[in-house]
C-alpha atoms as a PDB file:
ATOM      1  CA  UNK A   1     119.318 -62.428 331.193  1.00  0.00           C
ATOM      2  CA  UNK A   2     121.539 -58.908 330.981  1.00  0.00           C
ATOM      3  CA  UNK A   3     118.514 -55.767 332.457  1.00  0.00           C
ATOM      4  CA  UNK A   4     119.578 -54.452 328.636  1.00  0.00           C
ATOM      5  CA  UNK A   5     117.763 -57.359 327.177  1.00  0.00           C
ATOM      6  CA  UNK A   6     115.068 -56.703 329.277  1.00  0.00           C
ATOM      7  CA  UNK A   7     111.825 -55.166 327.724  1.00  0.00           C
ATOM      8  CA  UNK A   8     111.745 -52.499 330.867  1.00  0.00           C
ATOM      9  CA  UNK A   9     115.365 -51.809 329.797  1.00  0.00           C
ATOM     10  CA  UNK A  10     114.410 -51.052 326.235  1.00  0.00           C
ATOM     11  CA  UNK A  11     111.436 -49.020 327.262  1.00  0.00           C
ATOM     12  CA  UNK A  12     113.137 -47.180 329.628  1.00  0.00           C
ATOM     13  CA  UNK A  13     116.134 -46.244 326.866  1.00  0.00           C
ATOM     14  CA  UNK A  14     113.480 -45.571 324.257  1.00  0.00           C
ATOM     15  CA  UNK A  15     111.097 -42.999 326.583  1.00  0.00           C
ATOM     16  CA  UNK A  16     114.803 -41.256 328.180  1.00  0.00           C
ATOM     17  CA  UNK A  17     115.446 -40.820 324.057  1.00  0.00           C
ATOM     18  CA  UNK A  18     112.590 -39.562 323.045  1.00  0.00           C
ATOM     19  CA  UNK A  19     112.650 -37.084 326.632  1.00  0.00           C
ATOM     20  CA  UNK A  20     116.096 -35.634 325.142  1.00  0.00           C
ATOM     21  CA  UNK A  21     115.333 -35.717 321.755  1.00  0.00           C
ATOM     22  CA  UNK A  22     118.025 -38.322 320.802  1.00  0.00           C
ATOM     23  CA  UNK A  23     117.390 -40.354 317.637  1.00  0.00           C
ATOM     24  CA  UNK A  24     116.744 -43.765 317.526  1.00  0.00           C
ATOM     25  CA  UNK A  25     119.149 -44.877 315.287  1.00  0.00           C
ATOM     26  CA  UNK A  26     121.573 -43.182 318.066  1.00  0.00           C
ATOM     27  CA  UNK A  27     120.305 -45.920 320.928  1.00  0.00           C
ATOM     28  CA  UNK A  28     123.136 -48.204 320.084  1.00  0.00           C
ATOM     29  CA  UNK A  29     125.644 -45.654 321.323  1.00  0.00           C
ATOM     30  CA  UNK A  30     123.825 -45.424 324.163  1.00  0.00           C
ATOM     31  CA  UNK A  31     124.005 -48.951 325.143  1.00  0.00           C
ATOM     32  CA  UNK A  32     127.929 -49.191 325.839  1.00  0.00           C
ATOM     33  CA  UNK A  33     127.844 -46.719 328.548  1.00  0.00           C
ATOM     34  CA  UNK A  34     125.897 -49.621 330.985  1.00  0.00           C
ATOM     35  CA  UNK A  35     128.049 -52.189 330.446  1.00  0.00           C
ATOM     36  CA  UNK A  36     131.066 -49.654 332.305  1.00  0.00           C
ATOM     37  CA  UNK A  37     131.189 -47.107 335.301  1.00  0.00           C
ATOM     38  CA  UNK A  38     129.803 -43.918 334.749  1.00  0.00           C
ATOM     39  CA  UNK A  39     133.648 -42.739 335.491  1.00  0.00           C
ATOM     40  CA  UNK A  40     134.398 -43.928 332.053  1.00  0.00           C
ATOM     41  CA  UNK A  41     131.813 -42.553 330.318  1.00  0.00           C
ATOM     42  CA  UNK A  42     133.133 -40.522 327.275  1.00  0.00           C
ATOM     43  CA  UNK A  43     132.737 -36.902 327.859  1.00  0.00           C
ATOM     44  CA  UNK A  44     132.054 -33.903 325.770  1.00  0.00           C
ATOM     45  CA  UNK A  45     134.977 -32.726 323.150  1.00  0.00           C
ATOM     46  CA  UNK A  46     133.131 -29.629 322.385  1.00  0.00           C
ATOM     47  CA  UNK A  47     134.348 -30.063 318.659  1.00  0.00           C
ATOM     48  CA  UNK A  48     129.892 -30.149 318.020  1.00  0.00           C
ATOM     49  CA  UNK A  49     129.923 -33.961 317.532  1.00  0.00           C
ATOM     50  CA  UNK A  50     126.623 -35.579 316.752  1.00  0.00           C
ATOM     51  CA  UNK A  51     125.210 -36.578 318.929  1.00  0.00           C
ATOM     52  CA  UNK A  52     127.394 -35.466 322.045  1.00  0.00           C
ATOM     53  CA  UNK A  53     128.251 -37.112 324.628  1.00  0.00           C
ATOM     54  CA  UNK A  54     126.052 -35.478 327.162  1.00  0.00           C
ATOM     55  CA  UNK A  55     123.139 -36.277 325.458  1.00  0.00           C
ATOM     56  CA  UNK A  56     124.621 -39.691 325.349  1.00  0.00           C
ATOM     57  CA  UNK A  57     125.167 -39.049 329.301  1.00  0.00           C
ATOM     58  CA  UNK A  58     121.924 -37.545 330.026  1.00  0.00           C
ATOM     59  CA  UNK A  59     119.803 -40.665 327.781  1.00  0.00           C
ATOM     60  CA  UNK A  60     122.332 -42.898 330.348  1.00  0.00           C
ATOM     61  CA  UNK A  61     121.312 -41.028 333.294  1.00  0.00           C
ATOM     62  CA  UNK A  62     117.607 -40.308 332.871  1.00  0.00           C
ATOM     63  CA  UNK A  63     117.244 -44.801 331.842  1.00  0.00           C
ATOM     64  CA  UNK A  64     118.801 -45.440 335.287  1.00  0.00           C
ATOM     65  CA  UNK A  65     116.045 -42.667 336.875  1.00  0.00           C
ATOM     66  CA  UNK A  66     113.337 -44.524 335.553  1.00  0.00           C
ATOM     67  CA  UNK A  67     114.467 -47.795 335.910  1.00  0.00           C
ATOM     68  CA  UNK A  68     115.858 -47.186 339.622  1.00  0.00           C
ATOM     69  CA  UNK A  69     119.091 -47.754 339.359  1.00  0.00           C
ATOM     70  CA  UNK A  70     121.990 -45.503 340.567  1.00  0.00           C
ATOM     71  CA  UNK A  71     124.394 -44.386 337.892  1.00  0.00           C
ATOM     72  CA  UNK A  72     127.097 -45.186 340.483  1.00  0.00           C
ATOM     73  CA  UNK A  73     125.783 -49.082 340.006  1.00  0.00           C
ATOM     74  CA  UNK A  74     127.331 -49.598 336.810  1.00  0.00           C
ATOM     75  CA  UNK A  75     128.042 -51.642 334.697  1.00  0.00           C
ATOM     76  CA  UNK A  76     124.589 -53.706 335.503  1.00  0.00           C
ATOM     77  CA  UNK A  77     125.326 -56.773 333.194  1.00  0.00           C
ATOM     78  CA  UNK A  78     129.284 -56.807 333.882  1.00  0.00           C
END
């Protein structure tokens, strides 16, 4: 089983959301950025997209705090 199918992965995503205020209708946009190095990870255009990509980044970032896992792990599932 893929740690994003994982009910710790899911409730780790949903509590670094709701820390940063990101939607959670915007989760699935989240998702992509585990399955590739945080090197690839889209970053901000400054054109005021919604949601930007550092809150993308920082929903990433704060999932792989609380599950453990260094960002510089990525992808975990790939």
């Amino acid at each position: 089983m893929s740690l994003k199918q994982t009910p710790e992965f899911t409730a780790a995503l949903a509590r670094a959301s709701a820390e940063h205020g990101l939607a959670d209708y915007y989760l699935p946009s989240v998702r992509p950025l585990f399955s590739m190095p945080s090197s690839q990870w889209p970053r901000c255009c400054g054109s005021t997209c919604e949601p930007c990509a550092q809150t993308l980044i920082a929903v990433a970032t704060r999932t792989c705090e609380l599950l453990g896992i260094a960002v510089e792990s990525l992808p975990v599932d790939g």
